[in-house]
N, C-alpha and C. Protein backbone atom coordinates (compact mmCIF):
# COMPACT_ATOMS: atom_id res chain seq x y z
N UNK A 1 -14.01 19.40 -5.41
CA UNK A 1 -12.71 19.28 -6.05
C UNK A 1 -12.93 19.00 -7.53
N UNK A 2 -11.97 19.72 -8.14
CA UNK A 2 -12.75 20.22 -9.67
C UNK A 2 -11.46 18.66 -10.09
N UNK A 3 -11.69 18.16 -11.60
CA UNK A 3 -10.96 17.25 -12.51
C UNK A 3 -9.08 17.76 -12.40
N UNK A 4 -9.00 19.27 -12.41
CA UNK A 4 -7.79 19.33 -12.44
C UNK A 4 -7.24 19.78 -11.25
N UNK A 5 -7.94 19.45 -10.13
CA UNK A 5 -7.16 19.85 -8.43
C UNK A 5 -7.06 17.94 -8.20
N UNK A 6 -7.78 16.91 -9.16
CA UNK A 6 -7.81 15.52 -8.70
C UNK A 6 -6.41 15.15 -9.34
N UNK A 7 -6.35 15.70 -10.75
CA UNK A 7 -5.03 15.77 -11.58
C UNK A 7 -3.62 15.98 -10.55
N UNK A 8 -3.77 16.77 -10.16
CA UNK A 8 -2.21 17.95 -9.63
C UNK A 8 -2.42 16.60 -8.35
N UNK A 9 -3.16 16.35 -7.50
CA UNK A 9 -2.87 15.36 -6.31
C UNK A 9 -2.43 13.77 -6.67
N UNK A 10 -3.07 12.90 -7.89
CA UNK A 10 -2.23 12.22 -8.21
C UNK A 10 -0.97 12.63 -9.18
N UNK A 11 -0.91 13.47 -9.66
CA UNK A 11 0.66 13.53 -10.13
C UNK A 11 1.83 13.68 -8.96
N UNK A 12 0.80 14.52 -7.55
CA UNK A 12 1.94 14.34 -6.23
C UNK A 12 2.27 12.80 -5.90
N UNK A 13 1.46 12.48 -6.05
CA UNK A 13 1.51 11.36 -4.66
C UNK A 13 2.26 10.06 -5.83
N UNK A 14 2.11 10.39 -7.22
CA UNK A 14 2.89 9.30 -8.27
C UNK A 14 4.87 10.13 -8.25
N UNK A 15 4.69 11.33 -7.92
CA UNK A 15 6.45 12.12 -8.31
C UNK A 15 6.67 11.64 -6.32
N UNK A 16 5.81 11.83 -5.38
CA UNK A 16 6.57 11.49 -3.90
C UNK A 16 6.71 9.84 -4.16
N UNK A 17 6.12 9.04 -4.69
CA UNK A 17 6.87 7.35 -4.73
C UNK A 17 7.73 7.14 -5.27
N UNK A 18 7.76 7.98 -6.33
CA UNK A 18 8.74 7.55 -7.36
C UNK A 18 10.01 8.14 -6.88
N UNK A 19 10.24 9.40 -6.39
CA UNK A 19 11.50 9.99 -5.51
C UNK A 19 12.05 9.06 -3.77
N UNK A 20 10.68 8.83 -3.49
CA UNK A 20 11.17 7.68 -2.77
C UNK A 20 11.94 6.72 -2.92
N UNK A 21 11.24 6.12 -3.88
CA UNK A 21 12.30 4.67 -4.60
C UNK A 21 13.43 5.15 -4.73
N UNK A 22 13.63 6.40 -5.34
CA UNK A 22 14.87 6.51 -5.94
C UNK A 22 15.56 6.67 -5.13
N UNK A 23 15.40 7.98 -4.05
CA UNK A 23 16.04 8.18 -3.10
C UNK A 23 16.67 7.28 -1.93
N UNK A 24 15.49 6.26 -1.60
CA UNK A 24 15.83 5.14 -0.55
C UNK A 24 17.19 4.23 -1.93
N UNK A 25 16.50 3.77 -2.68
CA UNK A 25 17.22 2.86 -3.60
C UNK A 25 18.27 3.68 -4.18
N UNK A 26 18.51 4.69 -3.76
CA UNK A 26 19.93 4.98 -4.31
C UNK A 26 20.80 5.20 -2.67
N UNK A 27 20.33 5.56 -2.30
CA UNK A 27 20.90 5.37 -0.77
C UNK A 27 21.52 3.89 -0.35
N UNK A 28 20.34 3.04 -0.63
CA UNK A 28 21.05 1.18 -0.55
C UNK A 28 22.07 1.38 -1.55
N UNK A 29 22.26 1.74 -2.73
CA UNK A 29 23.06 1.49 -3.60
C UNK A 29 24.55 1.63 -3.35
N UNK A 30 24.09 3.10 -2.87
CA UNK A 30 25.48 3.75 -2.65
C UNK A 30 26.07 2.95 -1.20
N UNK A 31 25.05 2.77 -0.27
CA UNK A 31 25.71 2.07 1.12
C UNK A 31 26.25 1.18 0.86
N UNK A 32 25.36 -0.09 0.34
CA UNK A 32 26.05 -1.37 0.22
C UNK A 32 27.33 -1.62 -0.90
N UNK A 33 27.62 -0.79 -1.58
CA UNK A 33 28.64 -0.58 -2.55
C UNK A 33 30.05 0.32 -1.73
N UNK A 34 29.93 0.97 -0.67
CA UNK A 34 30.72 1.42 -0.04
C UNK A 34 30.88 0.82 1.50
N UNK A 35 29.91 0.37 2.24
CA UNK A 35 30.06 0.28 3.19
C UNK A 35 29.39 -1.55 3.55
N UNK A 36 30.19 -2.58 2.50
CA UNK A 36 29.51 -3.29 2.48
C UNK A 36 29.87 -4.32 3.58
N UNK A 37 30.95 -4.26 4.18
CA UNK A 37 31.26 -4.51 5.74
C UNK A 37 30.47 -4.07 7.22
N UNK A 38 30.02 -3.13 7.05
CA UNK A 38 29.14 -2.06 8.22
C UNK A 38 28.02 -2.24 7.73
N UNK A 39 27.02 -2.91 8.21
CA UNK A 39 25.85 -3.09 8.23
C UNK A 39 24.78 -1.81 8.27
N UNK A 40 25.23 -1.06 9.26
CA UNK A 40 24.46 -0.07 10.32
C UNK A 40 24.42 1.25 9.37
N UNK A 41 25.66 0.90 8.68
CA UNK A 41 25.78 2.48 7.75
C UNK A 41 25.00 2.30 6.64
N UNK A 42 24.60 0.97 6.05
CA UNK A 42 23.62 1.38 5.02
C UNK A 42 22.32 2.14 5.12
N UNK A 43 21.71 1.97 6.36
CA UNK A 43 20.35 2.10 6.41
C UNK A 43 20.63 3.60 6.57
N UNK A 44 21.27 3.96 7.23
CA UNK A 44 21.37 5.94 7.18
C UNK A 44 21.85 6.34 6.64
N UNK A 45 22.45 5.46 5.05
CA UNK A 45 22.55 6.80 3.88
C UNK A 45 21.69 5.85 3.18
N UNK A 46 20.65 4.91 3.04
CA UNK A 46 19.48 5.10 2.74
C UNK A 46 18.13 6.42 3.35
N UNK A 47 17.97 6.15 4.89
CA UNK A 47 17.34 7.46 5.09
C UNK A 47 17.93 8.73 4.93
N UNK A 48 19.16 8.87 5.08
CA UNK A 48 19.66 10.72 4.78
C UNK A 48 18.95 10.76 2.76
N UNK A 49 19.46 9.36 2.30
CA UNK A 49 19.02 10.19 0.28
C UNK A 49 17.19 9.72 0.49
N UNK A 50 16.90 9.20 1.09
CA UNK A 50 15.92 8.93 1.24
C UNK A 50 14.65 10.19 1.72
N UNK A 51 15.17 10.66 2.53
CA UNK A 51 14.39 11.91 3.56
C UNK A 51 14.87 13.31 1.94
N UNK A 52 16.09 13.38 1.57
CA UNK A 52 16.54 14.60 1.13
C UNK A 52 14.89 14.46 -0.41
N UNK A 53 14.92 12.88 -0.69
CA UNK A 53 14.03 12.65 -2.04
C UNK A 53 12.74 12.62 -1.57
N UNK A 54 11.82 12.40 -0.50
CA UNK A 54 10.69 12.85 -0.40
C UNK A 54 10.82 14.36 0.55
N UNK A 55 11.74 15.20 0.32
CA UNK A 55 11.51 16.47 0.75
C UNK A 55 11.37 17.04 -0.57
N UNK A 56 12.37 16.72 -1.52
CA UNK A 56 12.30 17.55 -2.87
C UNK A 56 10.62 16.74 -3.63
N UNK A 57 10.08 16.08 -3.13
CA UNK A 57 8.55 15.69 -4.00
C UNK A 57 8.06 16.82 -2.97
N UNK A 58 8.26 17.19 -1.85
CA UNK A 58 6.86 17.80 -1.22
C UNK A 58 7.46 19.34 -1.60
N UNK A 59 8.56 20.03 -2.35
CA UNK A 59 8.92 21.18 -2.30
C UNK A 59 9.15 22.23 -1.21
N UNK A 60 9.89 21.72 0.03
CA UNK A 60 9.93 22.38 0.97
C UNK A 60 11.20 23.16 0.87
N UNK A 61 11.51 23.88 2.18
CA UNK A 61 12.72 24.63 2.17
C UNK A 61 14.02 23.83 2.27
N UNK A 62 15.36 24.63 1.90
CA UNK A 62 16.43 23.96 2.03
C UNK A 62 17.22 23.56 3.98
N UNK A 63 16.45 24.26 4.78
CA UNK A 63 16.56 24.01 6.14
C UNK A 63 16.06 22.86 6.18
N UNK A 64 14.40 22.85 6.01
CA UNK A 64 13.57 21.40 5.83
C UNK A 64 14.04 20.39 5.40
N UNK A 65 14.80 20.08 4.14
CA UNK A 65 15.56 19.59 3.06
C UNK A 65 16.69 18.68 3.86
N UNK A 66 17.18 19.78 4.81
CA UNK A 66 18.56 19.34 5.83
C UNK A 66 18.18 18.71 6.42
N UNK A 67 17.20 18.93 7.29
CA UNK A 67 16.50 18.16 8.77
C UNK A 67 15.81 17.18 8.39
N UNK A 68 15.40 16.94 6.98
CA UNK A 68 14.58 15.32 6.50
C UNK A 68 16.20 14.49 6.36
N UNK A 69 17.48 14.69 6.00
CA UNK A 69 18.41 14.32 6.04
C UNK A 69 18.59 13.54 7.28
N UNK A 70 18.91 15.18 7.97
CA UNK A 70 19.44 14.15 9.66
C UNK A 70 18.89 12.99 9.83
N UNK A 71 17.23 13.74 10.10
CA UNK A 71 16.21 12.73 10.95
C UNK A 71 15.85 11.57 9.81
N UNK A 72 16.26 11.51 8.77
CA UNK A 72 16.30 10.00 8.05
C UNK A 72 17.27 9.13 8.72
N UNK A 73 18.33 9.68 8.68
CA UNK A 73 19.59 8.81 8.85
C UNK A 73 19.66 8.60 10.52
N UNK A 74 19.20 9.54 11.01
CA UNK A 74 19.09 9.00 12.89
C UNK A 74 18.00 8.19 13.17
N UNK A 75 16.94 8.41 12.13
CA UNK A 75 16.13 7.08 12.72
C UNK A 75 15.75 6.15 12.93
N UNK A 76 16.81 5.06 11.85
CA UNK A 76 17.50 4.03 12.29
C UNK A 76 18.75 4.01 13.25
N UNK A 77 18.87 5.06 13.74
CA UNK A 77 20.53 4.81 14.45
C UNK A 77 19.26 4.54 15.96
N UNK A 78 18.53 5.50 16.04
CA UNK A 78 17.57 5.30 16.89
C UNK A 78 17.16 4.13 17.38
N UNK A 79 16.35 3.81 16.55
CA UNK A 79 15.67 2.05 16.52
C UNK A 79 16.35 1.16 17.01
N UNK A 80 17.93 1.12 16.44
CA UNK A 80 18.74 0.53 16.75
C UNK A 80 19.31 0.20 17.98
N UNK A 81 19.54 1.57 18.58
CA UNK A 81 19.93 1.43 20.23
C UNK A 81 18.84 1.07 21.12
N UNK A 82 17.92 1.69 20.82
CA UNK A 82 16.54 1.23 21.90
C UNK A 82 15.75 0.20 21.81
N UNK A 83 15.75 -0.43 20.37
CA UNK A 83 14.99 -2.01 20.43
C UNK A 83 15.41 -3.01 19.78
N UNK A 84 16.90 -2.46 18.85
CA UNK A 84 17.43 -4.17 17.64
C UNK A 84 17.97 -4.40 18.52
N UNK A 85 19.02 -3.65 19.40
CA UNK A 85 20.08 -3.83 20.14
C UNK A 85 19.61 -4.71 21.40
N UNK A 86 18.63 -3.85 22.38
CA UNK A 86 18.26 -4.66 23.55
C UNK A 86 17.67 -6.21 23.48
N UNK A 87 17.16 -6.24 22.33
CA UNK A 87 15.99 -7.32 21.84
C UNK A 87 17.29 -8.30 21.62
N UNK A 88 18.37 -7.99 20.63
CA UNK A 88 19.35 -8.91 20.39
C UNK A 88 19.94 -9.79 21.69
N UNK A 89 20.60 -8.67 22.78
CA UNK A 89 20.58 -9.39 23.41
C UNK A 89 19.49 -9.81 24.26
N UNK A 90 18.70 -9.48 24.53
CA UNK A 90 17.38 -10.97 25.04
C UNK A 90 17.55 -11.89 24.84
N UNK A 91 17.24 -11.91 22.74
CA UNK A 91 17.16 -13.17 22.45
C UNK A 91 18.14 -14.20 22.45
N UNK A 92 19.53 -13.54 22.45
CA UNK A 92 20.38 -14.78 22.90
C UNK A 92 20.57 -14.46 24.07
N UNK A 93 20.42 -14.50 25.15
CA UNK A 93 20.56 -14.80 26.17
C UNK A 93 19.72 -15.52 26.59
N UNK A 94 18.33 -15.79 25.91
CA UNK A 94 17.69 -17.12 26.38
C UNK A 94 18.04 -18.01 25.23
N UNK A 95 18.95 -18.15 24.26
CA UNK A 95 19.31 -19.29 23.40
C UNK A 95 18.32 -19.34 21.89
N UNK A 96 18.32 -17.79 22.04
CA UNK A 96 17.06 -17.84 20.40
C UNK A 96 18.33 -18.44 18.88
N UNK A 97 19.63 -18.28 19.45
CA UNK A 97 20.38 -18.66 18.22
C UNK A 97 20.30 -19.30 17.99
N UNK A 98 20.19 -20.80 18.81
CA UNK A 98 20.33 -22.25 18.43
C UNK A 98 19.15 -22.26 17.88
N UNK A 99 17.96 -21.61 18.38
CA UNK A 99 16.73 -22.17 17.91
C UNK A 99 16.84 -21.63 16.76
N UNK A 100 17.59 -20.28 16.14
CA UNK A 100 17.28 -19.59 14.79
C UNK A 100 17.95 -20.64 13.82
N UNK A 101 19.12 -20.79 14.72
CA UNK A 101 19.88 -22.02 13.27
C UNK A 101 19.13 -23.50 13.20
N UNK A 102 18.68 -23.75 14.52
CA UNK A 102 17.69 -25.30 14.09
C UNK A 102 16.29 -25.16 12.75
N UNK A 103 15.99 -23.88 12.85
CA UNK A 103 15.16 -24.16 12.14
C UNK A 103 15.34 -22.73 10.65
N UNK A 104 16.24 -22.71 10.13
CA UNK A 104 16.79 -21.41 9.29
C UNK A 104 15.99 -20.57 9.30
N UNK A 105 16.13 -19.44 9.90
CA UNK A 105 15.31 -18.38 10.03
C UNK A 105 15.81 -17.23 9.68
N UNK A 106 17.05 -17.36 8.98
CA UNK A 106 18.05 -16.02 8.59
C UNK A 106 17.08 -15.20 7.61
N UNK A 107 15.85 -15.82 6.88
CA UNK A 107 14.69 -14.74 6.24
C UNK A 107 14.16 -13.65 7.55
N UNK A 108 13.79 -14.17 8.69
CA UNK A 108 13.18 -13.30 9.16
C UNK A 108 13.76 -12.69 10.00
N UNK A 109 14.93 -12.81 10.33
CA UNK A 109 16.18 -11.48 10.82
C UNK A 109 15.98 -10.61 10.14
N UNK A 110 16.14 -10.88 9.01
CA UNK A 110 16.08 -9.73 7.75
C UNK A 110 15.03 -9.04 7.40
N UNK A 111 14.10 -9.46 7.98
CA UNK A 111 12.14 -9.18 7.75
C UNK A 111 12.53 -7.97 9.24
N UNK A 112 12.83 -8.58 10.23
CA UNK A 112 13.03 -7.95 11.67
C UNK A 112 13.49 -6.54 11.60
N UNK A 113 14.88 -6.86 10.67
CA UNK A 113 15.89 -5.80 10.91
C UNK A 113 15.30 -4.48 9.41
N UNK A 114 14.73 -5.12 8.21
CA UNK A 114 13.89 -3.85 7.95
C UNK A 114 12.74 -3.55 8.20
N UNK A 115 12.20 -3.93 9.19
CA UNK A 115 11.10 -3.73 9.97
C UNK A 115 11.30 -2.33 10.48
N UNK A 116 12.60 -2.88 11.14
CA UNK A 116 12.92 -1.81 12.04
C UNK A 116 13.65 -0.87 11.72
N UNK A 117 14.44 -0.26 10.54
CA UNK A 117 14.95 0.24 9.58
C UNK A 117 13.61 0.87 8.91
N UNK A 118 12.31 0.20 8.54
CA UNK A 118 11.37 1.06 7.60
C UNK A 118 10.54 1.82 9.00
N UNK A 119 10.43 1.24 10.39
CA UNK A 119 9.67 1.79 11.45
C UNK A 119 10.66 3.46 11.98
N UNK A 120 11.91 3.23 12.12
CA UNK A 120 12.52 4.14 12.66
C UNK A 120 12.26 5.12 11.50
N UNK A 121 12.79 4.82 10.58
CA UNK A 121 13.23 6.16 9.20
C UNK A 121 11.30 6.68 8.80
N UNK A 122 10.80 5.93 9.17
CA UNK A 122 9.40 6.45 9.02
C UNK A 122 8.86 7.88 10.06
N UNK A 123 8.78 6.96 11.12
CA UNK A 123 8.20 7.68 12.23
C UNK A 123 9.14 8.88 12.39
N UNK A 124 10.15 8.99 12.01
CA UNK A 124 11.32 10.28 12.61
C UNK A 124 11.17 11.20 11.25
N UNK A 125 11.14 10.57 9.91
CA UNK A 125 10.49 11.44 9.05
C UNK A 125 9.28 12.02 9.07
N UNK A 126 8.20 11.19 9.40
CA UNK A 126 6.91 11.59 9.75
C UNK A 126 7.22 12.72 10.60
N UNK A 127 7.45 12.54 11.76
CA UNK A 127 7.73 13.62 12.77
C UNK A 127 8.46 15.27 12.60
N UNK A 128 9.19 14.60 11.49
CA UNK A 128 9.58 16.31 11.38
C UNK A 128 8.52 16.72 10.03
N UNK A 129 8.02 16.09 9.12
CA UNK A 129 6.97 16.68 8.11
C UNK A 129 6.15 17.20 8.83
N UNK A 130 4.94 16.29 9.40
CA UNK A 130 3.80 16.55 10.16
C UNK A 130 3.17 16.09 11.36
N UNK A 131 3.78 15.65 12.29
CA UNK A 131 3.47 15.68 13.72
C UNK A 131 3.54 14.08 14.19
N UNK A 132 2.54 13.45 14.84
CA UNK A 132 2.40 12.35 15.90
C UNK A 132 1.53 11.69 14.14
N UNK A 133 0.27 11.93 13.87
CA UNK A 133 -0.46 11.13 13.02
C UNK A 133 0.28 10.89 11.76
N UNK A 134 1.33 11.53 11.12
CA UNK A 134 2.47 10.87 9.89
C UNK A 134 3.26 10.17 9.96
N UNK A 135 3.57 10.70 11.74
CA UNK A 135 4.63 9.51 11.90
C UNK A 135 4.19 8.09 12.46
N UNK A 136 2.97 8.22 12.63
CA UNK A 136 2.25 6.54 12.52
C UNK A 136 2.19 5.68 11.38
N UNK A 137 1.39 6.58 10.55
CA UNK A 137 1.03 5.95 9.01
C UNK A 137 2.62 5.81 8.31
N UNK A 138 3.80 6.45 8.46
CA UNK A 138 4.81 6.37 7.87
C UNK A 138 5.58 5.36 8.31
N UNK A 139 5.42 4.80 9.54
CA UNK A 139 6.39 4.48 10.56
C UNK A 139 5.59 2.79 10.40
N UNK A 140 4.20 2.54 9.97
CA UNK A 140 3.87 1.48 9.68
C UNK A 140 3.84 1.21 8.46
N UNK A 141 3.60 2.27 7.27
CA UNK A 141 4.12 2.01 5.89
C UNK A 141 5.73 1.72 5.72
N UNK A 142 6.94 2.07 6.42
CA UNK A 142 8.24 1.50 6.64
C UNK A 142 8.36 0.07 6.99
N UNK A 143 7.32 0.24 8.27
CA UNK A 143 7.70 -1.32 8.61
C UNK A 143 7.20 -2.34 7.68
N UNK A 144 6.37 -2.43 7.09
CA UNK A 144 5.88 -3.28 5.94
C UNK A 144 6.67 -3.28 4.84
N UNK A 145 6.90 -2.34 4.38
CA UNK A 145 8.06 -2.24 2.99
C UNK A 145 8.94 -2.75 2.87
N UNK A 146 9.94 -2.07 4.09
CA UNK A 146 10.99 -2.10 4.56
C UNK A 146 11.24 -3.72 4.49
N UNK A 147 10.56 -4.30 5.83
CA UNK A 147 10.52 -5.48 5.97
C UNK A 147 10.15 -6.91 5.09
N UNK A 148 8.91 -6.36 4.20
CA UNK A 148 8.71 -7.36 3.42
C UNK A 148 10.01 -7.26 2.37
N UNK A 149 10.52 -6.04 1.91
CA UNK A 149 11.45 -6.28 0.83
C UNK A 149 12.73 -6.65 1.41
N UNK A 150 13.39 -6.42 2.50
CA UNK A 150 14.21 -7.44 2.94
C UNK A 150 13.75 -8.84 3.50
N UNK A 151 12.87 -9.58 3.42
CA UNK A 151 12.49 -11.00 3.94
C UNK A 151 12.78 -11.38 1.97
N UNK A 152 12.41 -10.54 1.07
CA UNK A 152 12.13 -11.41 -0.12
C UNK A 152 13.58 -11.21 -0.56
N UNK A 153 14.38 -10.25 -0.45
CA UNK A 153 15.47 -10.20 -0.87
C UNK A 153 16.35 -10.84 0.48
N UNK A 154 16.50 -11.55 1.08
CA UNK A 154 17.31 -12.18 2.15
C UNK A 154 18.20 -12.91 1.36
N UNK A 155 17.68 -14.30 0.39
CA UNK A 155 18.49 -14.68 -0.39
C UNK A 155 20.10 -13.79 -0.79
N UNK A 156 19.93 -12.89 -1.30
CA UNK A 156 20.85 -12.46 -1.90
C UNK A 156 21.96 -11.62 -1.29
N UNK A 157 21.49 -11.86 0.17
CA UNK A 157 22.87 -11.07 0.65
C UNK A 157 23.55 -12.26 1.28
N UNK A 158 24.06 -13.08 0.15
CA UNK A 158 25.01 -14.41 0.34
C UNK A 158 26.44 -14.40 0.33
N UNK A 159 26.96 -12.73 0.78
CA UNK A 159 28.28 -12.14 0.52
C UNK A 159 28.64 -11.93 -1.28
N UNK A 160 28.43 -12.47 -2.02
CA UNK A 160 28.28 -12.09 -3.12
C UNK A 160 28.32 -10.30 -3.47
N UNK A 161 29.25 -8.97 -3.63
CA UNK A 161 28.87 -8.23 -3.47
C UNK A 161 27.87 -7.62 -4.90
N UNK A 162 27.96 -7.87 -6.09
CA UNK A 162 27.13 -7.35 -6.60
C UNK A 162 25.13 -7.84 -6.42
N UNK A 163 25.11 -9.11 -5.59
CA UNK A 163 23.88 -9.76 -4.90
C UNK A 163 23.57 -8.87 -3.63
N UNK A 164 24.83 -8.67 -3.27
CA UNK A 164 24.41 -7.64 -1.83
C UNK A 164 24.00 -6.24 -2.26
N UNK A 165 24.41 -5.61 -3.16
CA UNK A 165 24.37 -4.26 -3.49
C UNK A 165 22.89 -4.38 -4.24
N UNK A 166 22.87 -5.59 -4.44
CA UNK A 166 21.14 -5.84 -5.47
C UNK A 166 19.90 -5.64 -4.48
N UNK A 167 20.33 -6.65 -3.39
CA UNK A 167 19.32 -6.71 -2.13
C UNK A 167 19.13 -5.08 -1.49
N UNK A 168 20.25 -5.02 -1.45
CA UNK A 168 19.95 -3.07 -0.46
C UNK A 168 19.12 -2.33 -1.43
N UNK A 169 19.88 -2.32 -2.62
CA UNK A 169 18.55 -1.09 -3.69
C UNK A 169 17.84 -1.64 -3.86
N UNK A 170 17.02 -3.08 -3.98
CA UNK A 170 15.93 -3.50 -3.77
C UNK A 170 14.44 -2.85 -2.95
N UNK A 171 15.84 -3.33 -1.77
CA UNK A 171 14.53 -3.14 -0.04
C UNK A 171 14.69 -1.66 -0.31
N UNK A 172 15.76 -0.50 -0.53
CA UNK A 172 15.04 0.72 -0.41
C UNK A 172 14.33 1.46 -1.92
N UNK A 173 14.33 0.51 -3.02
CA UNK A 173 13.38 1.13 -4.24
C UNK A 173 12.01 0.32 -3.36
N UNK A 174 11.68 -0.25 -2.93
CA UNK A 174 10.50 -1.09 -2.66
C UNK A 174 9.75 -0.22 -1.15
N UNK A 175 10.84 -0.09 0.01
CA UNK A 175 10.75 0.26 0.95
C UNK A 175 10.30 1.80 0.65
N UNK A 176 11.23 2.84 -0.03
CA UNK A 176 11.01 3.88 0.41
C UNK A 176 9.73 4.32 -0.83
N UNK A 177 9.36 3.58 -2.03
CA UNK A 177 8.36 3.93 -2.42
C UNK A 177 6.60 3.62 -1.76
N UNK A 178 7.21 2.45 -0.93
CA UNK A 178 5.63 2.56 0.19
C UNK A 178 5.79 3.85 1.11
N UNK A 179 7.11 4.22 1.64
CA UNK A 179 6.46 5.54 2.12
C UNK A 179 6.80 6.87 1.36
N UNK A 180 7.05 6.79 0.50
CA UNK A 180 6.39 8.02 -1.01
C UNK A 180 5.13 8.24 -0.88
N UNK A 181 4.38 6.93 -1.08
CA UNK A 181 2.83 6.71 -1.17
C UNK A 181 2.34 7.15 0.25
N UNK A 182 2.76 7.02 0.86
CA UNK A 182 1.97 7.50 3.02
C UNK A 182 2.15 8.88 2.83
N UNK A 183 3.54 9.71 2.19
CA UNK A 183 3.72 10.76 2.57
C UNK A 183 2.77 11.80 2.05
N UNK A 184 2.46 11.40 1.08
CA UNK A 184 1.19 12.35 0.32
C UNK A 184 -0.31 12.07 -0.14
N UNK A 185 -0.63 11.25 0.56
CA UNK A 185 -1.96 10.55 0.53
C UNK A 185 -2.82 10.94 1.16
């Protein structure tokens, strides 16, 4: 690999993070500024602008383009029904509330819930780019992002809405530029 084929691969993999950020973080922007009552709707018009901005870094087709859309925005709707949802109720049904409020743990709900927000929108993007092995590395680059930038931004979703609208484009400039970086590496 010659100096200018090393060139053209980091200028990808610096234009897929940076469309990430934007894309995820304009997706929080726009959710939590419109839909700042509905929880559920931010995270899938973070993955729909999210999926549409690392399709336009990898230059694919406008079909492709569509289907990084869907499968952004379903793969938190996903996550949601098959493991926030069931897990929720578990945990209170054996009394995890009292224990969450005895000891304030409202940071790591928020660590939980973009865990699972950066795991779903990963792995379902991964899956339609490039198979079973992207949607691992993507689906664990989400959950880290995702999650660490909502545990650090938890503070600020204190109903406050311009604090809330801060926290969402936060976790998805933070979130979707770790998987910018997975998608072309």
């Amino acid at each position: 690999m010659n100096g200018n084929d090393r060139l053209k691969l980091k200028m990808q993999f610096l234009k897929s993070t940076i469309l990430g950020a934007v894309g995820f973080g304009l997706g929080g922007f726009i959710g939590a500024r419109l839909f700042s009552g509905a929880l559920m709707l931010i995270p899938v018009l973070m993955g729909a602008f999210g999926g549409i901005a690392l399709g336009i870094s990898l230059k694919i087709t406008k079909r492709q383009l569509a289907s990084l859309a869907f499968w952004g925005a379903s793969g938190f709707i996903i996550v949601y029904f098959t493991m926030i949802l069931p897990l929720y109720v578990l945990l209170t049904s054996i009394g995890f509330e009292s224990f969450s409020d005895r000891f304030g743990t409202e940071t790591w709900h928020m660590f939980f819930l973009g865990a699972a927000i950066g795991a779903g929108t990963g792995a379902a993007l991964g899956m339609v780019l490039d198979g079973k092995r992207l949607a691992v590395r993507l689906a664990i680059a989400g959950l880290l992002g995702f999650g660490i930038a909502q545990f650090v931004t938890a503070p600020l979703y204190s109903g406050l809405t311009p604090m809330y609208v801060l926290g969402w484009s936060l976790t998805g400039i933070f979130g979707g530029s770790c998987l910018g970086m997975v998608v072309k590496s």
